[in-house]
C-alpha atoms as a PDB file:
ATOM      1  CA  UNK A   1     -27.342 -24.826  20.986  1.00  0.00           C
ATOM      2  CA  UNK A   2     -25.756 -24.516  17.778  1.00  0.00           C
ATOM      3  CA  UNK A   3     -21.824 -26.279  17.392  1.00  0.00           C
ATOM      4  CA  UNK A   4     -20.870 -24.743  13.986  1.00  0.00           C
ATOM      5  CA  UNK A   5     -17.675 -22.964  15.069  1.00  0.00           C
ATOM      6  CA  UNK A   6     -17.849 -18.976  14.163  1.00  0.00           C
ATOM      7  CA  UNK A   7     -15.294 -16.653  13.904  1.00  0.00           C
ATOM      8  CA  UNK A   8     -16.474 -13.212  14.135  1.00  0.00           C
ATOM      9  CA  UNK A   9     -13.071 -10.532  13.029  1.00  0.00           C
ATOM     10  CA  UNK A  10     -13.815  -7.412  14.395  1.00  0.00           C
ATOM     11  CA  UNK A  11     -16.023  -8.502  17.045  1.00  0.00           C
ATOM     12  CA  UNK A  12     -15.632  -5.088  19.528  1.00  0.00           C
ATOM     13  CA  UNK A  13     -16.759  -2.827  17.142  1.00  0.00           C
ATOM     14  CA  UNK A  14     -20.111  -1.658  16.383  1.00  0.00           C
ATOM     15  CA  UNK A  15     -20.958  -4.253  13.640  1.00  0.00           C
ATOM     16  CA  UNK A  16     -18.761  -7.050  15.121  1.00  0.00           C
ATOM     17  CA  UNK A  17     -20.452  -6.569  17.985  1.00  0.00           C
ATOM     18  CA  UNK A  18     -23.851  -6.579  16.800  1.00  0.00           C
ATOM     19  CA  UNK A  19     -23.490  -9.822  15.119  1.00  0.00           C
ATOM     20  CA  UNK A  20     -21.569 -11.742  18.445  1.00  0.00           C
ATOM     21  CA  UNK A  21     -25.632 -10.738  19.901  1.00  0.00           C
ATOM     22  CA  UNK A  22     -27.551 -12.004  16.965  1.00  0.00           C
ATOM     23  CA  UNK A  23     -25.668 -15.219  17.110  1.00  0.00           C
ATOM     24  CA  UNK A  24     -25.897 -15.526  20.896  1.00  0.00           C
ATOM     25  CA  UNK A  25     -29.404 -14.526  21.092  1.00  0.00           C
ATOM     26  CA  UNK A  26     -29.731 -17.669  18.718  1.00  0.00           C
ATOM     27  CA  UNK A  27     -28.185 -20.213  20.307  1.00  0.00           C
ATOM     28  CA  UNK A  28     -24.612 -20.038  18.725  1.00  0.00           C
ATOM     29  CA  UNK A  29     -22.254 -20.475  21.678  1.00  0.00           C
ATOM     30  CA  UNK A  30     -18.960 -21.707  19.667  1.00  0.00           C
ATOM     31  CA  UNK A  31     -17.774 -18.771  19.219  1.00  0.00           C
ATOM     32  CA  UNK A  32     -13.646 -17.318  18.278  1.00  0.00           C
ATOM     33  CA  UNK A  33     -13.366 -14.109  19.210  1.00  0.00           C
ATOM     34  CA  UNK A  34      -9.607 -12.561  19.431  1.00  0.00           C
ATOM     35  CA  UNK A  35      -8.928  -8.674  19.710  1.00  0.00           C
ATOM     36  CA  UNK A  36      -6.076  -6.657  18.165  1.00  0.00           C
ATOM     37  CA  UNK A  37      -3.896  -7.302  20.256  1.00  0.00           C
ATOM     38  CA  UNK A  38      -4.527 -11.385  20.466  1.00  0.00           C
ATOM     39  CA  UNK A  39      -4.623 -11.279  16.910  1.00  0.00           C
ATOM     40  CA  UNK A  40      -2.787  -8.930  14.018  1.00  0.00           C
ATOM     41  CA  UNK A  41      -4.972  -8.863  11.068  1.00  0.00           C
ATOM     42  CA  UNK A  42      -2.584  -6.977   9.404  1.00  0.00           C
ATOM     43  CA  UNK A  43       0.297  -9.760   9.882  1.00  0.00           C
ATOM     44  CA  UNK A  44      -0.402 -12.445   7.758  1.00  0.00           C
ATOM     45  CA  UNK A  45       1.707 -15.267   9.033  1.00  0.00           C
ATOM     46  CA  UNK A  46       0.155 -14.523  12.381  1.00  0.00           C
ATOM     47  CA  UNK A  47      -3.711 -14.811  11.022  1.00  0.00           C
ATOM     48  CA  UNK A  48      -2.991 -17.406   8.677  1.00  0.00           C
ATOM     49  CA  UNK A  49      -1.661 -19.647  11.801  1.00  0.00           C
ATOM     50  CA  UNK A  50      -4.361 -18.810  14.148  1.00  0.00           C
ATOM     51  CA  UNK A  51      -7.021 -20.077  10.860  1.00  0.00           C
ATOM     52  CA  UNK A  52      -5.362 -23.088  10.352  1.00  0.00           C
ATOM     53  CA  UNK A  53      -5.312 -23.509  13.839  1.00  0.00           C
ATOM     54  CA  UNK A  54      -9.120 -22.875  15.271  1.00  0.00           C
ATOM     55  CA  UNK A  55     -10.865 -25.557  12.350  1.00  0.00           C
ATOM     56  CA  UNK A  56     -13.205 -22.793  11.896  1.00  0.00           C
ATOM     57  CA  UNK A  57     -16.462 -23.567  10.029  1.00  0.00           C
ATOM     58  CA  UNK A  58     -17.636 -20.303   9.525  1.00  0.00           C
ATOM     59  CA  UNK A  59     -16.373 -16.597   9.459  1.00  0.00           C
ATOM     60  CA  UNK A  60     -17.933 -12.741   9.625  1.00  0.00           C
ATOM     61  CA  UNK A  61     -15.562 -10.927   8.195  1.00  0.00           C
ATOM     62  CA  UNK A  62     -16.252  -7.309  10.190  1.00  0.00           C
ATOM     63  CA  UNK A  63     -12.602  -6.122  10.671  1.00  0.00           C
ATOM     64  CA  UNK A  64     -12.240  -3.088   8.901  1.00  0.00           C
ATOM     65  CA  UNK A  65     -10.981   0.497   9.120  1.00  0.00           C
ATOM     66  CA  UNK A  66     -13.553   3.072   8.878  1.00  0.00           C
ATOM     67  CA  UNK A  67     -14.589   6.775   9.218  1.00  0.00           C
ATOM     68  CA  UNK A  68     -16.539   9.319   7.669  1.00  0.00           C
ATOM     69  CA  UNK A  69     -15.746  11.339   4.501  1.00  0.00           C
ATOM     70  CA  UNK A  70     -13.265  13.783   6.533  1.00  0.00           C
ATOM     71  CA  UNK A  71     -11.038  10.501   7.149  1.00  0.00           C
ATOM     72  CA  UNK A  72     -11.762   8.952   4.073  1.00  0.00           C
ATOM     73  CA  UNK A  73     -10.054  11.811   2.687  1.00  0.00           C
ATOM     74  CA  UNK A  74      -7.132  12.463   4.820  1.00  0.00           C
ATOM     75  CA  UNK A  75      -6.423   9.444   5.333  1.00  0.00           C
ATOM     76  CA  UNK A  76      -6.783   7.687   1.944  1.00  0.00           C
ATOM     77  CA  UNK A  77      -3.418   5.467   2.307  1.00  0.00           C
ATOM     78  CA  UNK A  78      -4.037   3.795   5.514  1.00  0.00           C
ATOM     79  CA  UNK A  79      -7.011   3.327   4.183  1.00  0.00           C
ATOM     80  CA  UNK A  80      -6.201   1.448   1.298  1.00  0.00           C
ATOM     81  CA  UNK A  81      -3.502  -0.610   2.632  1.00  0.00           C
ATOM     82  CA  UNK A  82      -5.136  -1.774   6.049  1.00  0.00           C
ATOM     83  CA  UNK A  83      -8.186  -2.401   4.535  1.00  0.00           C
ATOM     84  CA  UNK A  84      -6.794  -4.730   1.607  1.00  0.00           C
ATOM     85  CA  UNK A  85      -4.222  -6.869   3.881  1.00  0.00           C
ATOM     86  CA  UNK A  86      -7.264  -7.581   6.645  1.00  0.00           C
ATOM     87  CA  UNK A  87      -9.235  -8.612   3.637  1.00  0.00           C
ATOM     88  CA  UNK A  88      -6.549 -10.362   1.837  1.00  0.00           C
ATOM     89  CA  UNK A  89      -5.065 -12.265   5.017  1.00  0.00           C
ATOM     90  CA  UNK A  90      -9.088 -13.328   6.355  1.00  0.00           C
ATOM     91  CA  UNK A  91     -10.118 -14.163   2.736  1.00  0.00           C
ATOM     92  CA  UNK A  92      -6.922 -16.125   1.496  1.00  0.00           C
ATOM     93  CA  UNK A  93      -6.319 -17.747   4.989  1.00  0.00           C
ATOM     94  CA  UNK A  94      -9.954 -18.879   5.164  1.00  0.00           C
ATOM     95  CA  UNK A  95      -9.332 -20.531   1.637  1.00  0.00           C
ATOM     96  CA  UNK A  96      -5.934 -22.269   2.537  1.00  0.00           C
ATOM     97  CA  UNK A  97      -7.267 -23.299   6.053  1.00  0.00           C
ATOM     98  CA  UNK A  98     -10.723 -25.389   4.584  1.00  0.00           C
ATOM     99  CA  UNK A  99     -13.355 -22.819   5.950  1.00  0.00           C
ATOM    100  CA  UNK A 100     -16.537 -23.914   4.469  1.00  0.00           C
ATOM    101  CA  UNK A 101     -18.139 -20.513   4.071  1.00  0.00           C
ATOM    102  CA  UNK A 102     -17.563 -16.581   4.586  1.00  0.00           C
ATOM    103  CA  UNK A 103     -19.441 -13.301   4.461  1.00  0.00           C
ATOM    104  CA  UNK A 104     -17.231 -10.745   3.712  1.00  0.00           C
ATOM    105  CA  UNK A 105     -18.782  -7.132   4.695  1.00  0.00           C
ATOM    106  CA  UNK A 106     -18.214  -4.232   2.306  1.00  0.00           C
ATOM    107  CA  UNK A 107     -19.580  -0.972   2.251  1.00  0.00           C
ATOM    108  CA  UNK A 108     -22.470   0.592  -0.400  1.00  0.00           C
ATOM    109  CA  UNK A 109     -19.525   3.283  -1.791  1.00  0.00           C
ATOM    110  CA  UNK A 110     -18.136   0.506  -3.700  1.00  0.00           C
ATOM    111  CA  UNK A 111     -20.905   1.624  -6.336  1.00  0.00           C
ATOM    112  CA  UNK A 112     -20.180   4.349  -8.900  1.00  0.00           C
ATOM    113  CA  UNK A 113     -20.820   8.110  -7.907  1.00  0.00           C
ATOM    114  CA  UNK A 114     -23.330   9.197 -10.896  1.00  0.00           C
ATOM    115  CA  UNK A 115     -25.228   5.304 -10.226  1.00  0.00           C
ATOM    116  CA  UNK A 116     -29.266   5.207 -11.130  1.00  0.00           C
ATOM    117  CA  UNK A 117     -31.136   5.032  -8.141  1.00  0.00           C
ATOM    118  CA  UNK A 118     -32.190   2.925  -6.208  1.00  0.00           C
ATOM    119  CA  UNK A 119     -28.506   0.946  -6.704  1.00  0.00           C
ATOM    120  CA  UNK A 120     -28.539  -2.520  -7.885  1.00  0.00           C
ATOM    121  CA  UNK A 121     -25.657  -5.048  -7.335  1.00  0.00           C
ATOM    122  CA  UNK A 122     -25.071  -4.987 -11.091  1.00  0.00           C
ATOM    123  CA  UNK A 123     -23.959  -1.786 -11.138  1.00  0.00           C
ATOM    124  CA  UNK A 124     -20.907  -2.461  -9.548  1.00  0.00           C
ATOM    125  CA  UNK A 125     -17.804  -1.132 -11.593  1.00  0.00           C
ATOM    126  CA  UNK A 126     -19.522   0.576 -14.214  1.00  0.00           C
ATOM    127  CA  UNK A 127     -18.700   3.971 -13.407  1.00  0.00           C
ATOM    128  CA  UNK A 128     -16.160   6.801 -11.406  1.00  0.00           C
ATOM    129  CA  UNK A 129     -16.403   6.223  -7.418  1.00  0.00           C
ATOM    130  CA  UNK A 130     -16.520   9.433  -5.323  1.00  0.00           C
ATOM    131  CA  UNK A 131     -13.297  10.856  -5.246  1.00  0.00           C
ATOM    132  CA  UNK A 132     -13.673  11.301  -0.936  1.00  0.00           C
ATOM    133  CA  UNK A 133     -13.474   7.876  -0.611  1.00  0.00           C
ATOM    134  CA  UNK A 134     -12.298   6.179  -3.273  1.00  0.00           C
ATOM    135  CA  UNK A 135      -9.257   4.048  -1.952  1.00  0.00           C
ATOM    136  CA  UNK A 136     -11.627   2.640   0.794  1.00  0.00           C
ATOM    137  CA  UNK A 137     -14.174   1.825  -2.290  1.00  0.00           C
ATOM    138  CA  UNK A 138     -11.153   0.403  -4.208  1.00  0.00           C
ATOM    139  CA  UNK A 139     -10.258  -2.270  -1.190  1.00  0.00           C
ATOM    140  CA  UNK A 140     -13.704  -3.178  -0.602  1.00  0.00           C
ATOM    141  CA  UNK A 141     -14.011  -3.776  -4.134  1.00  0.00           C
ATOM    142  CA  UNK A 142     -11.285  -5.842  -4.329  1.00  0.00           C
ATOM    143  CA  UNK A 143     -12.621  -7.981  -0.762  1.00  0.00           C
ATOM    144  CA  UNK A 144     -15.521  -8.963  -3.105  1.00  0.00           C
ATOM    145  CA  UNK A 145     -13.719  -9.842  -6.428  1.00  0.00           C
ATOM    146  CA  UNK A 146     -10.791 -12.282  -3.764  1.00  0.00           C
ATOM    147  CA  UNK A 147     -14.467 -13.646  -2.437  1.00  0.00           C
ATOM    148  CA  UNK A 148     -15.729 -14.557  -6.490  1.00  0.00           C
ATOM    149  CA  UNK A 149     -12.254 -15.476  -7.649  1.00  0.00           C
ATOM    150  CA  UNK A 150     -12.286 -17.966  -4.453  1.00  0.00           C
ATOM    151  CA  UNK A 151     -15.510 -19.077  -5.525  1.00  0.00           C
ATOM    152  CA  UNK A 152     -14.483 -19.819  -8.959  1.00  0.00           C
ATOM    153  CA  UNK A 153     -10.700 -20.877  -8.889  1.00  0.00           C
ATOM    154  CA  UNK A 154     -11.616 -22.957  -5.710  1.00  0.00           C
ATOM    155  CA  UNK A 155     -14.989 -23.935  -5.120  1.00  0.00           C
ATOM    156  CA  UNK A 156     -15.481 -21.938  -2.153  1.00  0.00           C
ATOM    157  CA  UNK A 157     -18.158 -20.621  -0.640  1.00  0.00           C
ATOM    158  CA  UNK A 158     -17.761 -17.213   0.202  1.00  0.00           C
ATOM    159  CA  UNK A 159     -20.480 -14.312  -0.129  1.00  0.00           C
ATOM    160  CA  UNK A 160     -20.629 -10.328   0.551  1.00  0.00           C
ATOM    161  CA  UNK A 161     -22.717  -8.474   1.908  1.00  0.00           C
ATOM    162  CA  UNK A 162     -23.213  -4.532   0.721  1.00  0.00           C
ATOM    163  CA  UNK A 163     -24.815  -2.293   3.556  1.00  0.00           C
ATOM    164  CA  UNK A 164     -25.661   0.972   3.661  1.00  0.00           C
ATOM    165  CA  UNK A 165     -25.010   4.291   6.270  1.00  0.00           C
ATOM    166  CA  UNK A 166     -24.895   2.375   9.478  1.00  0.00           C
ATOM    167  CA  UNK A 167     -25.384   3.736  13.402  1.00  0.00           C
ATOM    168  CA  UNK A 168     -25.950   1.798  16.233  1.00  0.00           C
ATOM    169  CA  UNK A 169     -24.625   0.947  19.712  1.00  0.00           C
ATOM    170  CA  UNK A 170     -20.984   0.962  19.590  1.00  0.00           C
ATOM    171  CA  UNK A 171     -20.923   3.629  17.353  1.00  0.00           C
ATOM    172  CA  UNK A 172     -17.992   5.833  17.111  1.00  0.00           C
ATOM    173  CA  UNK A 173     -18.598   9.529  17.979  1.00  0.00           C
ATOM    174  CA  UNK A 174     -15.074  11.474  17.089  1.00  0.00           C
ATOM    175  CA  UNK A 175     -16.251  14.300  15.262  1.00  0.00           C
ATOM    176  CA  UNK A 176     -13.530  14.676  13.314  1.00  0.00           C
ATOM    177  CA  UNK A 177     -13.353  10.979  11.436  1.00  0.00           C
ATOM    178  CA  UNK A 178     -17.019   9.722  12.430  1.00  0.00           C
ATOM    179  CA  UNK A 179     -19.700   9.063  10.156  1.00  0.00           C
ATOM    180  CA  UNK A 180     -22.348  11.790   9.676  1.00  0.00           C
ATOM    181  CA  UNK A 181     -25.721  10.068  11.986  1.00  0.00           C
ATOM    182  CA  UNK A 182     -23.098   9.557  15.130  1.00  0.00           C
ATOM    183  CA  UNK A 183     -21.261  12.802  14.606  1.00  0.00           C
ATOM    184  CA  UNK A 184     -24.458  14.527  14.575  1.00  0.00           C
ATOM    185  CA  UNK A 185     -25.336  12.632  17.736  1.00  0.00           C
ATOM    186  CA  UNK A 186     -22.768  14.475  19.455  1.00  0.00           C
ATOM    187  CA  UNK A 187     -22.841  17.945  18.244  1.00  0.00           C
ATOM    188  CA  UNK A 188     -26.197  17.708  19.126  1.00  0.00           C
ATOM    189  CA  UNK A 189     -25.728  16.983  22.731  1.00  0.00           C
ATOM    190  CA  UNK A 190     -22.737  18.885  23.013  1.00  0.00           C
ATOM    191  CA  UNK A 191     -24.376  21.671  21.785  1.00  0.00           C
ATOM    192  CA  UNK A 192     -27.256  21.566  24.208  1.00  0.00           C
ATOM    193  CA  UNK A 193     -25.174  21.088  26.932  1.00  0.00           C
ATOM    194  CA  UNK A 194     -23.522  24.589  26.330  1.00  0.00           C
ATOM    195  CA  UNK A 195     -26.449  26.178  25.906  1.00  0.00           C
ATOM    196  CA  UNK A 196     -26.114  26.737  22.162  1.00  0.00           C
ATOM    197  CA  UNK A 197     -28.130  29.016  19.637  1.00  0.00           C
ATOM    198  CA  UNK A 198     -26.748  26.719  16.932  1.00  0.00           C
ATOM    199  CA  UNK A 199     -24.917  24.216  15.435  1.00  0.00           C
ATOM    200  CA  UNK A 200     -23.337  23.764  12.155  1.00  0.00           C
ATOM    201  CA  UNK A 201     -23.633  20.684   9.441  1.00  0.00           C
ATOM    202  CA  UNK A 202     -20.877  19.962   7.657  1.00  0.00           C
ATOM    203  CA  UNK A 203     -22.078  20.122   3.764  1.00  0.00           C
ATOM    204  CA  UNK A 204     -25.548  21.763   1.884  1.00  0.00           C
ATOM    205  CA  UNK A 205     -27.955  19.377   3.510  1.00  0.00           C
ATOM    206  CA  UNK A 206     -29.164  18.310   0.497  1.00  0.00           C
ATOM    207  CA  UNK A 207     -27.603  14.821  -0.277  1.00  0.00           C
ATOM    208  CA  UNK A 208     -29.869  11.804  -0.091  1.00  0.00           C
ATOM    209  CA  UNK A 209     -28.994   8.995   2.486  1.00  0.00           C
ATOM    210  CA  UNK A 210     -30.010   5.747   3.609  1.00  0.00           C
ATOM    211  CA  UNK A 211     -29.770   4.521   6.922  1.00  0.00           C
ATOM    212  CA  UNK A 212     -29.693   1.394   9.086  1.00  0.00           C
ATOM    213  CA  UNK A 213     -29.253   0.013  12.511  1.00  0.00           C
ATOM    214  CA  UNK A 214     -26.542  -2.608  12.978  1.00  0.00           C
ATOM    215  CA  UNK A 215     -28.407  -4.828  14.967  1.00  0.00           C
ATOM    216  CA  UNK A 216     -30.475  -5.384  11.360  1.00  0.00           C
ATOM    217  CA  UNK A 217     -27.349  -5.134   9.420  1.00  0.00           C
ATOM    218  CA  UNK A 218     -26.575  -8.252  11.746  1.00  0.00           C
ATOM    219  CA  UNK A 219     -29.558 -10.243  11.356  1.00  0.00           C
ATOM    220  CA  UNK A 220     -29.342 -10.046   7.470  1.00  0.00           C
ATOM    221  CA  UNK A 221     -25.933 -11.643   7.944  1.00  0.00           C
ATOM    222  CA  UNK A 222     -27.020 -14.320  10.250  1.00  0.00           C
ATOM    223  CA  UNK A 223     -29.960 -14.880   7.938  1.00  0.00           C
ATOM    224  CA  UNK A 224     -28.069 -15.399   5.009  1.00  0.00           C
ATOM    225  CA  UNK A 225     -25.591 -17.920   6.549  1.00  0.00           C
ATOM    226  CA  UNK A 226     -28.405 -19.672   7.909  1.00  0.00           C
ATOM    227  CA  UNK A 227     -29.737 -19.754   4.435  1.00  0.00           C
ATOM    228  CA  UNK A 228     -27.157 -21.723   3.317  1.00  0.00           C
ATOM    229  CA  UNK A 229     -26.245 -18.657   0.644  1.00  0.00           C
ATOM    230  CA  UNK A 230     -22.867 -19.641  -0.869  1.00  0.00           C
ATOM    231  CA  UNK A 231     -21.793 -16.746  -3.190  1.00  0.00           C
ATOM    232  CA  UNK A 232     -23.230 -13.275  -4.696  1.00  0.00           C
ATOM    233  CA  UNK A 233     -23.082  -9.820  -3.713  1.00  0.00           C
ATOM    234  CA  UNK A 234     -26.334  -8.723  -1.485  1.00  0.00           C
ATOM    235  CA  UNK A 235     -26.992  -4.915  -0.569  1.00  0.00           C
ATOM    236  CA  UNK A 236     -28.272  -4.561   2.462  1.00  0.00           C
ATOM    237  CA  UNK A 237     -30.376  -1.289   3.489  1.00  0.00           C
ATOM    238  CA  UNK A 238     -33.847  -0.309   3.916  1.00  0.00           C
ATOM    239  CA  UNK A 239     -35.111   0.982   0.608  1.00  0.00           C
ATOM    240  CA  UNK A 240     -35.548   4.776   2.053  1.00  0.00           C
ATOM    241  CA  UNK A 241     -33.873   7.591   1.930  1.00  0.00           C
ATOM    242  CA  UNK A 242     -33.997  11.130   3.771  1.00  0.00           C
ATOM    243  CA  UNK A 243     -31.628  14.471   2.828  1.00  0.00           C
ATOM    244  CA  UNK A 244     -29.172  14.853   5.480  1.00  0.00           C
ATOM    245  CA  UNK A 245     -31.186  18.078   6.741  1.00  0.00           C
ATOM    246  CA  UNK A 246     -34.212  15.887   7.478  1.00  0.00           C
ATOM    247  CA  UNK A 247     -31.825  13.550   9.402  1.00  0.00           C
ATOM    248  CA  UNK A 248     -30.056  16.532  11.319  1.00  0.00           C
ATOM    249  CA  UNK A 249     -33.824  17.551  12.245  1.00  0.00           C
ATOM    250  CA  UNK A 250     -34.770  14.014  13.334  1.00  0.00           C
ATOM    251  CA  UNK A 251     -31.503  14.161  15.936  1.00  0.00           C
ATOM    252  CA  UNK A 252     -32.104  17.355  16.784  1.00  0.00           C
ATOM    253  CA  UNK A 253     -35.633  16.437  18.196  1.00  0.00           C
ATOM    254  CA  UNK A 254     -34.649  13.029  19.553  1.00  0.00           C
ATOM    255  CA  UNK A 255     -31.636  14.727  21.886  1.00  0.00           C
ATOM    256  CA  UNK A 256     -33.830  17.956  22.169  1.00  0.00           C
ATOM    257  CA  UNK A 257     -31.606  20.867  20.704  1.00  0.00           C
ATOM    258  CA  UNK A 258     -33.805  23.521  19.641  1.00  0.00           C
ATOM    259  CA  UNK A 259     -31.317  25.955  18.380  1.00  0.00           C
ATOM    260  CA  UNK A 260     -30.770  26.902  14.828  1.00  0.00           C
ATOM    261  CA  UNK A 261     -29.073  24.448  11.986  1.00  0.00           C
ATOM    262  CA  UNK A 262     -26.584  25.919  10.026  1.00  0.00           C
ATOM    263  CA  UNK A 263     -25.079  24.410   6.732  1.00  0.00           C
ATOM    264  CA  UNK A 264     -21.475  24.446   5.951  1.00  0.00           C
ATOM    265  CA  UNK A 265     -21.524  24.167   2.045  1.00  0.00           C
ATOM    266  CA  UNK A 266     -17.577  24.819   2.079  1.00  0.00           C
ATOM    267  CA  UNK A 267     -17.352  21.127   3.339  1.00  0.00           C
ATOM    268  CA  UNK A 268     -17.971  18.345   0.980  1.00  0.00           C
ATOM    269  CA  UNK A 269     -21.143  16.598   0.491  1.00  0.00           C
ATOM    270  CA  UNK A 270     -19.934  13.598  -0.898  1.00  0.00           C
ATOM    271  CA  UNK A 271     -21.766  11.556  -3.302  1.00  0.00           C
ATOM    272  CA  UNK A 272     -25.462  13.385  -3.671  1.00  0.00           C
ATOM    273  CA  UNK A 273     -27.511  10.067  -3.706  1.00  0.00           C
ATOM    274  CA  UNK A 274     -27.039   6.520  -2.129  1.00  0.00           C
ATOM    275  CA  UNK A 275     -30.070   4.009  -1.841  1.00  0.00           C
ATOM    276  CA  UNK A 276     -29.972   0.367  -2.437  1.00  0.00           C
ATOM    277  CA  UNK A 277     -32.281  -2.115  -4.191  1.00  0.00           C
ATOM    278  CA  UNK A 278     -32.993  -4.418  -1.715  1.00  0.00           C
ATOM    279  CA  UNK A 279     -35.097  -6.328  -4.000  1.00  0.00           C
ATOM    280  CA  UNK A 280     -32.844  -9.267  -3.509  1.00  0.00           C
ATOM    281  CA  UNK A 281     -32.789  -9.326   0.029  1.00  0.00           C
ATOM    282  CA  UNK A 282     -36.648  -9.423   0.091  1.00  0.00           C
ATOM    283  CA  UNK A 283     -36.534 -12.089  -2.406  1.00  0.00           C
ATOM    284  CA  UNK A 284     -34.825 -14.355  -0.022  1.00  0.00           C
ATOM    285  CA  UNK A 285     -37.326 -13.187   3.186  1.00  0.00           C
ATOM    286  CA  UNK A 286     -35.561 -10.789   4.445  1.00  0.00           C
ATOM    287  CA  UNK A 287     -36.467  -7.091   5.161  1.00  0.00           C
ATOM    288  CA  UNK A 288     -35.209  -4.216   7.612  1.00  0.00           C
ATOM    289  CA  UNK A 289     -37.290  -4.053  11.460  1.00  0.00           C
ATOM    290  CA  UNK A 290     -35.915  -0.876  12.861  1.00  0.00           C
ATOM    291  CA  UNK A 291     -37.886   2.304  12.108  1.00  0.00           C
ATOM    292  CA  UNK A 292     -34.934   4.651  11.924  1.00  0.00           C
ATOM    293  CA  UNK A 293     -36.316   7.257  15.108  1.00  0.00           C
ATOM    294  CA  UNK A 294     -36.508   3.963  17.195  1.00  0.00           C
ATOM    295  CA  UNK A 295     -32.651   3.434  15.964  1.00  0.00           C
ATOM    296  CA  UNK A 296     -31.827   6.757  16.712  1.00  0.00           C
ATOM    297  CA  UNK A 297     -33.123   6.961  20.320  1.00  0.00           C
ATOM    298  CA  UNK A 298     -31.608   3.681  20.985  1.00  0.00           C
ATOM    299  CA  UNK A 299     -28.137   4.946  19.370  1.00  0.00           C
ATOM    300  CA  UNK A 300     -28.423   8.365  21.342  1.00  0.00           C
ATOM    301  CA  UNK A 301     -29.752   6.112  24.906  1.00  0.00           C
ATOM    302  CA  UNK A 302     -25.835   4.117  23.794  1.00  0.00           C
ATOM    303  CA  UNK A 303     -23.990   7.770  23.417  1.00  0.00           C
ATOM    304  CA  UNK A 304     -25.592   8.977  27.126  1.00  0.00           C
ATOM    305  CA  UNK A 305     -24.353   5.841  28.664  1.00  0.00           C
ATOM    306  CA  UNK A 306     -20.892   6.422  27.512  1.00  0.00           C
ATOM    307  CA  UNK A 307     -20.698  10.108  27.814  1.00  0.00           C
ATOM    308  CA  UNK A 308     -17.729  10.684  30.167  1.00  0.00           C
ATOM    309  CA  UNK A 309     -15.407   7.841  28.404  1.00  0.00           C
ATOM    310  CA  UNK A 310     -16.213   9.543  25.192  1.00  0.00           C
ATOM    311  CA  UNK A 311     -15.681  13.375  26.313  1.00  0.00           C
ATOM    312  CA  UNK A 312     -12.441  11.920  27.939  1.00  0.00           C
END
């Protein structure tokens, strides 16, 4: 068994989550987990205290508030602000309290709208974000920048980690503030259930995304701590991309709704093309394991088994 002592923020939800089993299925038993309501990120005395506290060697910084472009939207202040003070308490408090390293967990929309595809970690900051979910972009931009200014003011060794669209087990399925694969997931079913001739996509169907299970987001994570990786920004993705009307097919078959797809082009698509360079990833050793079908029916298996809570 490993003894380096973890701290995993954000350990209930779907990437949290996925890391606590990468690490267990490892050997890593020494781990600090705390929940909302053990632990405020958003109070800074409180997580500063608890860090200074625990003598923690490592941390997975997964805490974050998410959603899909309709909440990005609406929501674009408590987006902002919650997102910057986890970052900002985790990242500083980390510093202060002697943690010897840190992978902080952004988001591929930090990269500019109109970027050259496949993305590269260089083009961060050299163009407009997508106006949907810009203040989201904004604090995750800023989580890496506190990680390099740490690095350089301080000599610490703190690194971040870029992935792209995510689904998995513990996904969230609100089809209001969800992301697309998940809310998909659930119209889907829903709309077999009823019987359904149809079901409508928000959006033209033609934007390119790239998709990846969080159990692999997780091992990339685990891989590069265990690599000893001490700064840089890494994307992490699978190098492929499919429009979001393949991907509404792909669920369609996989929950078995045979009815008609519709296209809502009144609803925003959102930035038409996001695929990472991996190249750096693979450069290390590291490259992607789960075919995105095998994802999906393991994702959809997740949704099944939590049907009723879900539905209410």
């Amino acid at each position: 068994m490993y003894s380096k002592k973890i701290y995993v923020a954000g350990h209930k939800g779907m990437v949290g989550s996925a890391i606590v089993r990468r690490l267990r299925s490892l050997g890593y038993d020494n781990l600090i987990l705390r929940d909302r309501k053990e632990l405020d990120l958003l109070d800074q005395k409180a997580v500063f205290d608890f860090l200074r506290s625990q003598k923690i060697d490592f941390i997975f910084l997964a805490a974050a508030k998410v959603g899909g472009i309709n909440a990005n939207n609406i929501y674009r202040a408590d987006f902002i602000y919650e997102n910057l003070q986890i970052e900002t308490n985790v990242i500083y408090g980390a510093l202060q309290s002697g943690v010897s390293g840190l992978c902080f967990l952004g988001s591929s929309c930090i990269y500019p709208r109109e970027c050259p595809q496949p993305i590269k970690e260089e083009y961060l900051l050299t163009g407009a974000l997508e106006s949907t979910n810009e203040p989201y972009a904004i604090a995750k931009i800023a989580g890496v920048k506190l990680c390099e200014s740490a690095n350089a003011q301080y000599g610490a060794n703190f690194f971040s980690v870029m992935p792209t669209n995510l689904y998995g087990l513990n996904d969230r399925y609100d089809l209001q503030n969800s992301h697309v694969l998940p809310a998909l997931i659930r119209k889907a079913r829903e709309a077999k259930s009823r019987g359904d001739k149809e079901i409508v996509v928000w959006g033209s169907g033609a934007p390119r995304r790239e998709f990846l299970d969080a159990d692999d987001l997780a091992d990339a994570c685990v891989f590069l701590m265990q690599k000893g990786v001490k700064s840089g920004l890494y994307n992490i993705g699978c190098g492929e991309d499919i429009t979001i009307r393949e991907l509404a097919e792909i669920i369609m078959d996989i929950v078995g709704f045979s009815g008609r797809i519709v296209f809502d082009a009144t609803k925003p698509d959102g930035t038409p093309r996001k695929l990472l360079d991996v190249s750096r990833m693979k450069a290390l050793g590291w490259s992607y394991k789960i075919p995105l079908k095998e994802g999906i029916k393991k994702a959809y298996a997740d949704y099944l088994s939590k049907e009723r809570v879900i539905n209410g």
